[in-house]
C-alpha atoms as a PDB file:
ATOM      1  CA  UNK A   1     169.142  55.353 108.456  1.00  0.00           C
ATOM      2  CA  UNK A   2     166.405  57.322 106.462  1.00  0.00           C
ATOM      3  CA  UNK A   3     168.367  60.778 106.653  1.00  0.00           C
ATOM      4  CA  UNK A   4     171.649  58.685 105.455  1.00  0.00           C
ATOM      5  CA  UNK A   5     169.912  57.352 102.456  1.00  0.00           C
ATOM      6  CA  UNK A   6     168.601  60.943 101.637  1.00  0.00           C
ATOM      7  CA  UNK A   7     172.257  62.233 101.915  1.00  0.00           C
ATOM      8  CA  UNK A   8     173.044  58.918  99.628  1.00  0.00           C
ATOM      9  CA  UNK A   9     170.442  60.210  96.898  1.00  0.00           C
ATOM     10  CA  UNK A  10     171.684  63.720  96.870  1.00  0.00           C
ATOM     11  CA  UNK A  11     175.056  63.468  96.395  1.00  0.00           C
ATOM     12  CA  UNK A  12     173.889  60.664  93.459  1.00  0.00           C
ATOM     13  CA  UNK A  13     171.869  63.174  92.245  1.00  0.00           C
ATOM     14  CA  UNK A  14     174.301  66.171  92.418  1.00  0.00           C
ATOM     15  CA  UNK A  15     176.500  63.713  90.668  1.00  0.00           C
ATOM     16  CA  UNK A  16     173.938  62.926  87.730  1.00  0.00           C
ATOM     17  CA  UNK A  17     173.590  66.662  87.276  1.00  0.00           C
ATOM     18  CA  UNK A  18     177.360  67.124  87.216  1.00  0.00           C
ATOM     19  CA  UNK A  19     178.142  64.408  84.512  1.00  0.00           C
ATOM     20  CA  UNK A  20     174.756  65.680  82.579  1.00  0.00           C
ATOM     21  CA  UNK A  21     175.791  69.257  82.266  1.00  0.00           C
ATOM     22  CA  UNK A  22     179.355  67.965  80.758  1.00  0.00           C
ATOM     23  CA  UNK A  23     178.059  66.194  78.233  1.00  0.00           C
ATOM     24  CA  UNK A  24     175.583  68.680  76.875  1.00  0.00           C
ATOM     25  CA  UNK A  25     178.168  71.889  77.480  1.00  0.00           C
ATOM     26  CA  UNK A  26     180.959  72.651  75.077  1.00  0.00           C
ATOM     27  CA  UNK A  27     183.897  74.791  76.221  1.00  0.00           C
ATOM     28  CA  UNK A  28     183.565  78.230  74.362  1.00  0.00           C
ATOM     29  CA  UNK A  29     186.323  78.233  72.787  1.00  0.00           C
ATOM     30  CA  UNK A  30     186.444  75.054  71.272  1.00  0.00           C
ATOM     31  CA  UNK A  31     183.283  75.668  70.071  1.00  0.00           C
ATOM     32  CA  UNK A  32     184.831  78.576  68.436  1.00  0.00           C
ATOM     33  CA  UNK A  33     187.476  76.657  67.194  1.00  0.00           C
ATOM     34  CA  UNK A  34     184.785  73.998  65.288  1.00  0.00           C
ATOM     35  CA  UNK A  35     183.188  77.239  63.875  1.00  0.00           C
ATOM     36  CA  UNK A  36     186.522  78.902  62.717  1.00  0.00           C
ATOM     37  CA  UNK A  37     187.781  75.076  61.433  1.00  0.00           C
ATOM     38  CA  UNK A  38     183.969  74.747  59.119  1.00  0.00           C
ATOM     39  CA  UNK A  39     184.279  78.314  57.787  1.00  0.00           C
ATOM     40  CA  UNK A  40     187.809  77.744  56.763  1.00  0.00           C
ATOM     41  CA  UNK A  41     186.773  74.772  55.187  1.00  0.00           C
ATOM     42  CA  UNK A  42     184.054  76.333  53.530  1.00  0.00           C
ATOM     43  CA  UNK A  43     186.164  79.152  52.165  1.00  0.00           C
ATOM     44  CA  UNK A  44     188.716  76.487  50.866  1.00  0.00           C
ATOM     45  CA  UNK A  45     186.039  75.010  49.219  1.00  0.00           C
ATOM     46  CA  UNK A  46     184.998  77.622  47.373  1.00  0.00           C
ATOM     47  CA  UNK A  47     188.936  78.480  46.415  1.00  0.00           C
ATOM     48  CA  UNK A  48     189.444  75.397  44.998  1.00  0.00           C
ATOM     49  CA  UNK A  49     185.973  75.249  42.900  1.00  0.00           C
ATOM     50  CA  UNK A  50     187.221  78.969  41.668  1.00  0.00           C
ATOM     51  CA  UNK A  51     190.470  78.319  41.179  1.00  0.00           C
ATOM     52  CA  UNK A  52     189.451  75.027  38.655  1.00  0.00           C
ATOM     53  CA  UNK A  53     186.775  77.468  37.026  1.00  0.00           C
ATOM     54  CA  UNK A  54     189.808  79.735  36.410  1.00  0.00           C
ATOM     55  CA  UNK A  55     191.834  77.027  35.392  1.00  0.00           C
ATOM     56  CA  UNK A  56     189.140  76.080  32.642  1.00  0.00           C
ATOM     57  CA  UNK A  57     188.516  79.718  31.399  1.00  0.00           C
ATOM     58  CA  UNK A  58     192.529  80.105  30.977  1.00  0.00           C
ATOM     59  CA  UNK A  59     192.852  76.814  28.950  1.00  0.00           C
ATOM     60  CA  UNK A  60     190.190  78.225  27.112  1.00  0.00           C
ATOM     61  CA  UNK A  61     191.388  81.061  25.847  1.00  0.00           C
ATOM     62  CA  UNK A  62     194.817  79.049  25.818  1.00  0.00           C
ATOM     63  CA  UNK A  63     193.105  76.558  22.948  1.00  0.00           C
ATOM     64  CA  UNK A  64     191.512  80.025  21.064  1.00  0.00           C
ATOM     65  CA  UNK A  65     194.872  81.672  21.240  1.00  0.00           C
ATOM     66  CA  UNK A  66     196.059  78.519  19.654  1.00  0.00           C
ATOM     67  CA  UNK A  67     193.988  77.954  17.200  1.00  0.00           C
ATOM     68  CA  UNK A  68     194.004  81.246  15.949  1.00  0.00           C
ATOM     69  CA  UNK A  69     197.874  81.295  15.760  1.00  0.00           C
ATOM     70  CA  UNK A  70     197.779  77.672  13.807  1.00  0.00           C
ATOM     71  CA  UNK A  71     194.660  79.346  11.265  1.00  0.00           C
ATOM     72  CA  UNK A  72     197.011  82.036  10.474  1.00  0.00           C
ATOM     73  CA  UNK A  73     199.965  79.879   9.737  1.00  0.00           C
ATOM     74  CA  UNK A  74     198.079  78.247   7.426  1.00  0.00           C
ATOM     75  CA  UNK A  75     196.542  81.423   5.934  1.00  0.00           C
ATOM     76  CA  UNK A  76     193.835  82.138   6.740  1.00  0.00           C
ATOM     77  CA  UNK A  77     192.569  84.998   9.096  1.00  0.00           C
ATOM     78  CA  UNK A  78     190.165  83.775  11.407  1.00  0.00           C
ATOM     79  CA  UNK A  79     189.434  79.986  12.476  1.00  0.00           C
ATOM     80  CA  UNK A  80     186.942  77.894  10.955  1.00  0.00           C
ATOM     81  CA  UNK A  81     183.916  77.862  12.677  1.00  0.00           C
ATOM     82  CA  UNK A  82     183.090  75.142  15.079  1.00  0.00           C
ATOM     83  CA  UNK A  83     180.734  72.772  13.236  1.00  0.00           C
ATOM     84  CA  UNK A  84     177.066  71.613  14.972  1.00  0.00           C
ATOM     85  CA  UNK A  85     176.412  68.980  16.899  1.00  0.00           C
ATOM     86  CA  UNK A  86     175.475  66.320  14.407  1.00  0.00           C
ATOM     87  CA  UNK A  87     172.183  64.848  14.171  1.00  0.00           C
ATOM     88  CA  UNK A  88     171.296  61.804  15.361  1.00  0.00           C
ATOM     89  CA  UNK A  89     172.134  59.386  12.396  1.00  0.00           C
ATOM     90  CA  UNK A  90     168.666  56.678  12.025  1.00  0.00           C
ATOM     91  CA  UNK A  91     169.959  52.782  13.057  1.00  0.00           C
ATOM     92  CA  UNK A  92     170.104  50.771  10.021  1.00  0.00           C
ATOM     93  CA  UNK A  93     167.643  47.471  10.309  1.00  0.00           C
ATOM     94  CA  UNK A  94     170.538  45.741   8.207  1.00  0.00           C
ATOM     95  CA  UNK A  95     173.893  45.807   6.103  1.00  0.00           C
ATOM     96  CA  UNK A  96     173.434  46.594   2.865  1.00  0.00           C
ATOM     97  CA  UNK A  97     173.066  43.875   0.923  1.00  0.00           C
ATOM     98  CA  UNK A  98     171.937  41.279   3.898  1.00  0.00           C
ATOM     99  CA  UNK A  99     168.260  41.327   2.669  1.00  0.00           C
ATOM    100  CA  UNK A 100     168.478  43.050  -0.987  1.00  0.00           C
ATOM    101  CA  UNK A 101     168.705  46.526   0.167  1.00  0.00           C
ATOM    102  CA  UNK A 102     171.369  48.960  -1.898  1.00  0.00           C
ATOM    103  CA  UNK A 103     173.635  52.024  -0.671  1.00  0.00           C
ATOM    104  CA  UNK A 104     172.091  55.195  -0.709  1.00  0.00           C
ATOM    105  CA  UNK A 105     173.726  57.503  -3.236  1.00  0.00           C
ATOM    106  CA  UNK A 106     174.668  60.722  -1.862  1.00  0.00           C
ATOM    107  CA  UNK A 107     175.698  64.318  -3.315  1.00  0.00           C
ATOM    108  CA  UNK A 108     174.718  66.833  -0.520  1.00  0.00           C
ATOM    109  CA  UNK A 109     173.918  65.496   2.604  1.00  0.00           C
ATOM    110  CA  UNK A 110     170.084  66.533   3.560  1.00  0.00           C
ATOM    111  CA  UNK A 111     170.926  69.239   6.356  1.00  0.00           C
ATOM    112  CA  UNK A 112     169.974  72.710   7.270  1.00  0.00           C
ATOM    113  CA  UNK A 113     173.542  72.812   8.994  1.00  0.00           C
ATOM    114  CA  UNK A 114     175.785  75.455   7.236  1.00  0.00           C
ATOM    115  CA  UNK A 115     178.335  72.816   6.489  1.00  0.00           C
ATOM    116  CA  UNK A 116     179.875  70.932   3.902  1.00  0.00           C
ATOM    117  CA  UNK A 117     182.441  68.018   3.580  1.00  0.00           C
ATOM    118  CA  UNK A 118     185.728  67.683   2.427  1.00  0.00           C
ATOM    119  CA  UNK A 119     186.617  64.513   0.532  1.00  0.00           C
ATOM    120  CA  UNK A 120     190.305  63.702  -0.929  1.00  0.00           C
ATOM    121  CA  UNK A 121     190.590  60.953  -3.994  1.00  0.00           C
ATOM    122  CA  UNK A 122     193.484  58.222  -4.567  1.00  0.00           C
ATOM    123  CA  UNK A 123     196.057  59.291  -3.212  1.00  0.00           C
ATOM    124  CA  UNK A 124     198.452  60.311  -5.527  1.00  0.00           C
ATOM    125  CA  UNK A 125     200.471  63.117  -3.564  1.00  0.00           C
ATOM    126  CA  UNK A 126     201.947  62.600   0.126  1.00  0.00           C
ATOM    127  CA  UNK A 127     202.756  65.650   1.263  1.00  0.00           C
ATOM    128  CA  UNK A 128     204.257  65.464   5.213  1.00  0.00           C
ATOM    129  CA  UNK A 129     203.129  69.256   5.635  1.00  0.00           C
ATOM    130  CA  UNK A 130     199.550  67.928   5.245  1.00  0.00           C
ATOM    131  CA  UNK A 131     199.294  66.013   7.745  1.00  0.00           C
ATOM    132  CA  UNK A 132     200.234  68.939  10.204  1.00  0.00           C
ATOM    133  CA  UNK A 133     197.985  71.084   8.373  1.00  0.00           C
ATOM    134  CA  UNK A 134     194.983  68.630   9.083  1.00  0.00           C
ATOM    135  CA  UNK A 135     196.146  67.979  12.850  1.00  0.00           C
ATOM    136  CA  UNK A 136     196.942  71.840  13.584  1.00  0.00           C
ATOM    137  CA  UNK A 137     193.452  72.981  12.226  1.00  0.00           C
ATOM    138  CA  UNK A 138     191.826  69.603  13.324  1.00  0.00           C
ATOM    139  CA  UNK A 139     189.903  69.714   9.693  1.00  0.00           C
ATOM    140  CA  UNK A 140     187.164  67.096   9.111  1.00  0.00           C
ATOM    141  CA  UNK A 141     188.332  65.096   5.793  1.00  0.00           C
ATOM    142  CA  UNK A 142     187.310  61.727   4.162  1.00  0.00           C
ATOM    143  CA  UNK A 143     189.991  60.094   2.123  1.00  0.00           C
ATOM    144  CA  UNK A 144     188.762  57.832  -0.604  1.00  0.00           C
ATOM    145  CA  UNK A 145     191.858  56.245  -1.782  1.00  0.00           C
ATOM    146  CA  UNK A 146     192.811  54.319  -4.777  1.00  0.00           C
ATOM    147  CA  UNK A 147     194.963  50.429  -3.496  1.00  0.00           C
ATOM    148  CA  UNK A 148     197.278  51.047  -6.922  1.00  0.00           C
ATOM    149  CA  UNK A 149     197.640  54.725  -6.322  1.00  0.00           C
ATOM    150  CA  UNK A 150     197.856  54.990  -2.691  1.00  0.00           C
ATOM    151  CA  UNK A 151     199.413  50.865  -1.739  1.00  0.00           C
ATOM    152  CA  UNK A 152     202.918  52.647  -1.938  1.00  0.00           C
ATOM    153  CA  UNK A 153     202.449  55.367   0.805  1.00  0.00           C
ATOM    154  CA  UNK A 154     199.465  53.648   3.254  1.00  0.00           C
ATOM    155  CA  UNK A 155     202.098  54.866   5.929  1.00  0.00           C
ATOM    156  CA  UNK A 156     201.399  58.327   4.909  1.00  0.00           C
ATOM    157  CA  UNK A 157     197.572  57.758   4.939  1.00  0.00           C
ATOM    158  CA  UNK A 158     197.747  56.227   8.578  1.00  0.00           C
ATOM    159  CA  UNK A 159     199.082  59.395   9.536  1.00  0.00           C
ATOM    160  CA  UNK A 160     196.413  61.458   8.403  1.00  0.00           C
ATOM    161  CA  UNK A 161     194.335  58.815  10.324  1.00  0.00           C
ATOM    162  CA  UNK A 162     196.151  59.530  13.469  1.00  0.00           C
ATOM    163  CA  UNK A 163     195.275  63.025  13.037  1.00  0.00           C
ATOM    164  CA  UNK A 164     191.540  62.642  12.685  1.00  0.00           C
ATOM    165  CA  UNK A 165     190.971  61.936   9.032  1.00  0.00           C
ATOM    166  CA  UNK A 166     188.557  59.041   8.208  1.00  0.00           C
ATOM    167  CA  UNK A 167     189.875  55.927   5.468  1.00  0.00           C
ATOM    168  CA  UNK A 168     187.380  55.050   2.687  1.00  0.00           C
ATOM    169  CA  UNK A 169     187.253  52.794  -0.571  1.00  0.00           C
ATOM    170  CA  UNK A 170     187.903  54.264  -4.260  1.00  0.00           C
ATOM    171  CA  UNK A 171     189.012  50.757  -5.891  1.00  0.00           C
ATOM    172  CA  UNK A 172     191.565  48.729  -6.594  1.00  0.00           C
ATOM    173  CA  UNK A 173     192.524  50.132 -10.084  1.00  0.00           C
ATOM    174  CA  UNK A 174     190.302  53.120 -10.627  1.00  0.00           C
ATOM    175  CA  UNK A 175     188.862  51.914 -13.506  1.00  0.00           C
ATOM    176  CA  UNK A 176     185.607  53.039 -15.023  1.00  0.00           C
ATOM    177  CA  UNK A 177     182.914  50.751 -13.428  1.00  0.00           C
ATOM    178  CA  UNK A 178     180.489  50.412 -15.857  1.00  0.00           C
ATOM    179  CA  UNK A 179     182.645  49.262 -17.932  1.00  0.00           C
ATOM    180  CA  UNK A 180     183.232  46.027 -16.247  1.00  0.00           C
ATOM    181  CA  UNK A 181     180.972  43.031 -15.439  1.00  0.00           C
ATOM    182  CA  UNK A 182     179.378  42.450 -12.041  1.00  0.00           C
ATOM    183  CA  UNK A 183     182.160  40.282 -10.990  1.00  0.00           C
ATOM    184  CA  UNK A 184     184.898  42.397 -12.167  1.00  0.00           C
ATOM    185  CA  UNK A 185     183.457  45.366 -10.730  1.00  0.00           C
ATOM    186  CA  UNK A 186     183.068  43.459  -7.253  1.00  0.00           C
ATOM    187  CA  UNK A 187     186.329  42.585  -7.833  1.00  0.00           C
ATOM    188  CA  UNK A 188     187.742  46.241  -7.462  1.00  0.00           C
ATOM    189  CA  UNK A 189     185.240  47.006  -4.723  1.00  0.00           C
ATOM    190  CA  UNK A 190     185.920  44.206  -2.344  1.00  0.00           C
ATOM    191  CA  UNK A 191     189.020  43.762  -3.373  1.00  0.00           C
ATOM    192  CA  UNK A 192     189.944  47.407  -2.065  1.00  0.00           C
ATOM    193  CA  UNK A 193     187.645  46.517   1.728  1.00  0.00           C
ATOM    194  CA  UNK A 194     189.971  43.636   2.221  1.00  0.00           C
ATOM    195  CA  UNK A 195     193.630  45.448   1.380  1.00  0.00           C
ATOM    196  CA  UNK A 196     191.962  48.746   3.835  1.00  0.00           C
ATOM    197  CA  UNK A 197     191.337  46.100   6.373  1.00  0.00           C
ATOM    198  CA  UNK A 198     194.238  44.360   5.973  1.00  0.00           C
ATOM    199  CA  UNK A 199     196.236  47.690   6.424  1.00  0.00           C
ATOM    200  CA  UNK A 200     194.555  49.949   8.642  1.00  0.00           C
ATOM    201  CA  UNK A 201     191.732  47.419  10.533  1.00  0.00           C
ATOM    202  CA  UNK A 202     188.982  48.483   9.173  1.00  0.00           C
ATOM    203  CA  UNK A 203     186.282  48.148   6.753  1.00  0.00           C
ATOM    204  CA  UNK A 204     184.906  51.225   4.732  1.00  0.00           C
ATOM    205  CA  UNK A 205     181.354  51.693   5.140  1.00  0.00           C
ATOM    206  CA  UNK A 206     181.189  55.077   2.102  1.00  0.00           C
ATOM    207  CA  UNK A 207     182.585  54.326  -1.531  1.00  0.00           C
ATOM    208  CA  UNK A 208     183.049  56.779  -4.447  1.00  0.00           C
ATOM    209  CA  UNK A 209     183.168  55.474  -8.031  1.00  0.00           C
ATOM    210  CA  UNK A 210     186.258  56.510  -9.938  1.00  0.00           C
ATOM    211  CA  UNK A 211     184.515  59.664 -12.035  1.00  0.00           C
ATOM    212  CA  UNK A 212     181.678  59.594 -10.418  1.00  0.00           C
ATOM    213  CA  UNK A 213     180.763  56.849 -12.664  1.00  0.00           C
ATOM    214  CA  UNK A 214     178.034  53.543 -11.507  1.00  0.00           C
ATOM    215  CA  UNK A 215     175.421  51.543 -12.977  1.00  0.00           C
ATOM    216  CA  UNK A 216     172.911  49.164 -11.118  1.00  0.00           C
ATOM    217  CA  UNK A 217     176.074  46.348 -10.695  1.00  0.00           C
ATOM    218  CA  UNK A 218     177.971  49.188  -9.241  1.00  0.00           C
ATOM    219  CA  UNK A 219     175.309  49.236  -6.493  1.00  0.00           C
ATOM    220  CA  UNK A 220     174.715  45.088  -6.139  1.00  0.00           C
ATOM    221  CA  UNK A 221     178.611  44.757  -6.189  1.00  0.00           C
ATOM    222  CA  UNK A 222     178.953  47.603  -3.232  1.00  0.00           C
ATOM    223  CA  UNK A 223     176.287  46.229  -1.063  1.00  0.00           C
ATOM    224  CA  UNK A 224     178.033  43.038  -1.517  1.00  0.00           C
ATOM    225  CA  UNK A 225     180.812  44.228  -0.243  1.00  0.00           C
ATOM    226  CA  UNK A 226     178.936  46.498   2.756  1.00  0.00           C
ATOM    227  CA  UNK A 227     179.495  49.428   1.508  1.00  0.00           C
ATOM    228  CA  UNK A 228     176.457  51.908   3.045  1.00  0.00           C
ATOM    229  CA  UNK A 229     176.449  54.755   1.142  1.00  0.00           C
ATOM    230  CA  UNK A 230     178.003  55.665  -2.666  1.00  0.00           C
ATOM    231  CA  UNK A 231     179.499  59.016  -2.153  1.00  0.00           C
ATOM    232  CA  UNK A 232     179.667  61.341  -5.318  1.00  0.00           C
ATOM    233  CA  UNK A 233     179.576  64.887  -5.045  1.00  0.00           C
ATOM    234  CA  UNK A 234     178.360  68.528  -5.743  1.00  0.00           C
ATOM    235  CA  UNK A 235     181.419  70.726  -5.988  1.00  0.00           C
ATOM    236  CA  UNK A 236     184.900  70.235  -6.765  1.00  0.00           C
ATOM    237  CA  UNK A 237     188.254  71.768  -5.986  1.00  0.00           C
ATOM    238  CA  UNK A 238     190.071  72.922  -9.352  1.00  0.00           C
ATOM    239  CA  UNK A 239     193.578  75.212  -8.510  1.00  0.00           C
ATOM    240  CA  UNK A 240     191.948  78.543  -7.815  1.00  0.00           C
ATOM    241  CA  UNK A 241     188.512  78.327  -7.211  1.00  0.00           C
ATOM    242  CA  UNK A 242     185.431  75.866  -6.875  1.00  0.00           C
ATOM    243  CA  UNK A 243     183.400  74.882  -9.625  1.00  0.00           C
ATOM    244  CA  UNK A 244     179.581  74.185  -9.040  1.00  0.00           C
ATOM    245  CA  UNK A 245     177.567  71.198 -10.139  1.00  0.00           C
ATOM    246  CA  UNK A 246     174.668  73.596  -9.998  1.00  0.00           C
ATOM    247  CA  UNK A 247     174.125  77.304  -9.196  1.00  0.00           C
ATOM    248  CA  UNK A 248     177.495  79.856  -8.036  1.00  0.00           C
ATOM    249  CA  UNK A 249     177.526  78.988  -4.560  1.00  0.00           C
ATOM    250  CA  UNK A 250     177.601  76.131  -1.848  1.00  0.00           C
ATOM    251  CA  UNK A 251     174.238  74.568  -0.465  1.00  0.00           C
ATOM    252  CA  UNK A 252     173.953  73.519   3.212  1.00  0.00           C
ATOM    253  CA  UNK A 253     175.598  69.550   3.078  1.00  0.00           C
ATOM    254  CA  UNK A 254     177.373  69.262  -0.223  1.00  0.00           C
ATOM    255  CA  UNK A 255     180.136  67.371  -0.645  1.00  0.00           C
ATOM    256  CA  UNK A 256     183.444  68.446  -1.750  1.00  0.00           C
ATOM    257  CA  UNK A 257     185.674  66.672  -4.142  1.00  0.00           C
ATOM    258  CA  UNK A 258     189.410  67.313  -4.163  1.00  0.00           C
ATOM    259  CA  UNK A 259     192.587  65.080  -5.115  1.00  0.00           C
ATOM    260  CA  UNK A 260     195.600  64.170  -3.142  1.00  0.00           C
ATOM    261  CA  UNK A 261     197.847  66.299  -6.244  1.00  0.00           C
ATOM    262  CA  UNK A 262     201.040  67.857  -6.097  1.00  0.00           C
ATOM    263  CA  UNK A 263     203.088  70.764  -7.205  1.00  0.00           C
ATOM    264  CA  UNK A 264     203.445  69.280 -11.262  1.00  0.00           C
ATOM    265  CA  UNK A 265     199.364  68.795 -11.156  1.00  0.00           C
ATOM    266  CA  UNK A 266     198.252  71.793  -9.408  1.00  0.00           C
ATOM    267  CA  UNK A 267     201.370  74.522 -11.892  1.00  0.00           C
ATOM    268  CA  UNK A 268     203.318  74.615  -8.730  1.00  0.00           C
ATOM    269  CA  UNK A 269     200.433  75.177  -5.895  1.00  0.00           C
ATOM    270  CA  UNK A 270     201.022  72.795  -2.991  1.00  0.00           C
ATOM    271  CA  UNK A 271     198.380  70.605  -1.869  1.00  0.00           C
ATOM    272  CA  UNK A 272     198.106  72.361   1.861  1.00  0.00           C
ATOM    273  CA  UNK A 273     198.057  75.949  -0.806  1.00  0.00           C
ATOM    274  CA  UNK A 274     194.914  74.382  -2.724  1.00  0.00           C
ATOM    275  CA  UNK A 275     193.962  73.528   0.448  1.00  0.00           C
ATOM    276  CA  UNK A 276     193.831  76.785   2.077  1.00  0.00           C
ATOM    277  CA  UNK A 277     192.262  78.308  -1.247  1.00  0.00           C
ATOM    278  CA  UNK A 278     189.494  76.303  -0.942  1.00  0.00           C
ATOM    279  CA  UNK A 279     188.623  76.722   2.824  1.00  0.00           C
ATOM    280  CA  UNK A 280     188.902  80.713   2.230  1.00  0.00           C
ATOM    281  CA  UNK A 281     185.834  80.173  -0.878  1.00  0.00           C
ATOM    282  CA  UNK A 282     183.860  77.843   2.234  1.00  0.00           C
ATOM    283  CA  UNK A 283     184.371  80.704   4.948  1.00  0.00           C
ATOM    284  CA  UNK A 284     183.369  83.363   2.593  1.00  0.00           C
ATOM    285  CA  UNK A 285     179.894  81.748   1.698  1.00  0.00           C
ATOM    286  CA  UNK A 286     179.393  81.722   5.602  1.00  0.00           C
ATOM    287  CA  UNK A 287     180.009  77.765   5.992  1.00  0.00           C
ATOM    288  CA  UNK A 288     182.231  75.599   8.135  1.00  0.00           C
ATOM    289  CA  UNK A 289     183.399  71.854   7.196  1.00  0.00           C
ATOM    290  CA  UNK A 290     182.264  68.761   9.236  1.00  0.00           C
ATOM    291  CA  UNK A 291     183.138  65.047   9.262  1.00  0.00           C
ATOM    292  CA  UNK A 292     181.188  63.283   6.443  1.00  0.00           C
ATOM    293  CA  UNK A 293     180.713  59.953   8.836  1.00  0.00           C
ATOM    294  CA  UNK A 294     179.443  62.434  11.178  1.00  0.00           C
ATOM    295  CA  UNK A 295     176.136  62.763   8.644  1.00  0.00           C
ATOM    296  CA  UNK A 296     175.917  59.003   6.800  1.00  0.00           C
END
């Protein structure tokens, strides 16, 4: 009896050992196989991460080549410069007007950036090549148009909005502001928020005063209306060449002031030619062009 239980507690034990040493062994070549399988997966890994890094680098170059051919069909010879990253703009405690407080009048934006702004009045001329121009060369510009000028082509305008170019308020009538009373002159101001809104959804937040022109009702009637900032500026586009409000040259920030004109206004120049004229004086003084609402 005690030698058949011995028997008994070998074989369980041979049996043990069996079933142990199966479940810690793995057949060489399967364990090959999981090494072989993890390096392949590895190594696809690392195909896919450098084919995507290729993939970026070629659409890269792809958007350079691009943008260099679309800079030269527009005339110039090398592309504007990438602006900065803008700063970070201070939060307002409230609208303008909610508690007293007035726009801020700007000329130049205070910035050590080596960029200026392009801003477009009424909107007089609708030129259909202008909007590629702005979409092809992805230009920063403010529009600051005029209801009685502009009413008859806001389809044009929404466009240029498509494209990237910002919608803000330059009256009703373009009339010379201090010229009217308070109410008449918060007449043209609100009076242009609410058509803007009504056409494109919005609600201007810069306004320019036809000629540059504004008194203290010009201020009470635009912060009535929630206008943050009266926009003026210090250089303008003329055909040729830009004329100065001070000095022979452009200042880090300064605003630009052209006109939506056409060929009988500008002696046959185009409004993309004036255009191009004007971004050739910018890259020459070493400056690039950013988005006003970028900086206010």
């Amino acid at each position: 009896m005690t030698r058949a239980y011995r028997l008994l507690a070998g074989v369980l034990a041979a049996g043990a050992l069996v079933l142990t040493g199966c479940a810690e062994s793995v057949d060489p070549i399967e364990r090959l196989g999981r090494k072989a399988a993890h390096k392949a997966g590895e190594t696809a890994h690392h195909r896919e991460a450098h084919s995507s890094e290729s993939a970026d680098r070629q659409d890269a170059r792809g958007e350079q080549l691009a943008s260099a051919a679309a800079h030269r069909r527009w005339g110039l010879t090398e592309p504007l410069a990438p602006p900065p990253k803008p700063p970070a703009r201070a939060e307002h405690g409230s609208r303008p007007g909610a508690h007293g407080g007035l726009p801020q009048v700007v000329d130049r934006v205070p910035t050590k950036d080596k960029v200026v702004f392009l801003t477009f009045d009424d909107g007089a001329e609708r030129d259909p090549r202008f909007v590629r121009m702005v979409r092809e060369l992805r230009l920063p510009v403010s529009m600051f148009l005029t209801d009685s000028v502009a009413g008859p082509g806001y389809a044009h305008f929404g466009r240029l909005r498509a494209v990237g170019a910002t919608v803000q308020n330059h009256t009703l009538d373009h009339p010379y502001l201090p010229g009217l009373s308070y109410a008449g002159q918060r007449w043209e101001i609100c009076g242009q928020q609410d058509k803007l809104q009504q056409r494109f959804g919005i609600r201007p937040t810069l306004f320019r005063p036809p000629y540059g022109e504004y008194n203290a009702d010009t201020l009470r009637a635009a912060a009535e209306c929630g206008i943050r900032s009266l926009v003026t500026w210090r250089a303008s586009m003329q055909i040729n060449d830009l004329r100065y409000a001070e000095g022979d040259g452009l200042r880090p920030g300064d605003i630009i002031l052209a006109h939506f004109r056409g060929p009988d206004e500008l002696h046959g120049t185009s409004l993309t030619e004036m255009t191009t004229r004007m971004l050739r004086h910018i890259q020459s003084q070493g400056y690039t062009v950013a988005r006003l609402e970028d900086y206010l």
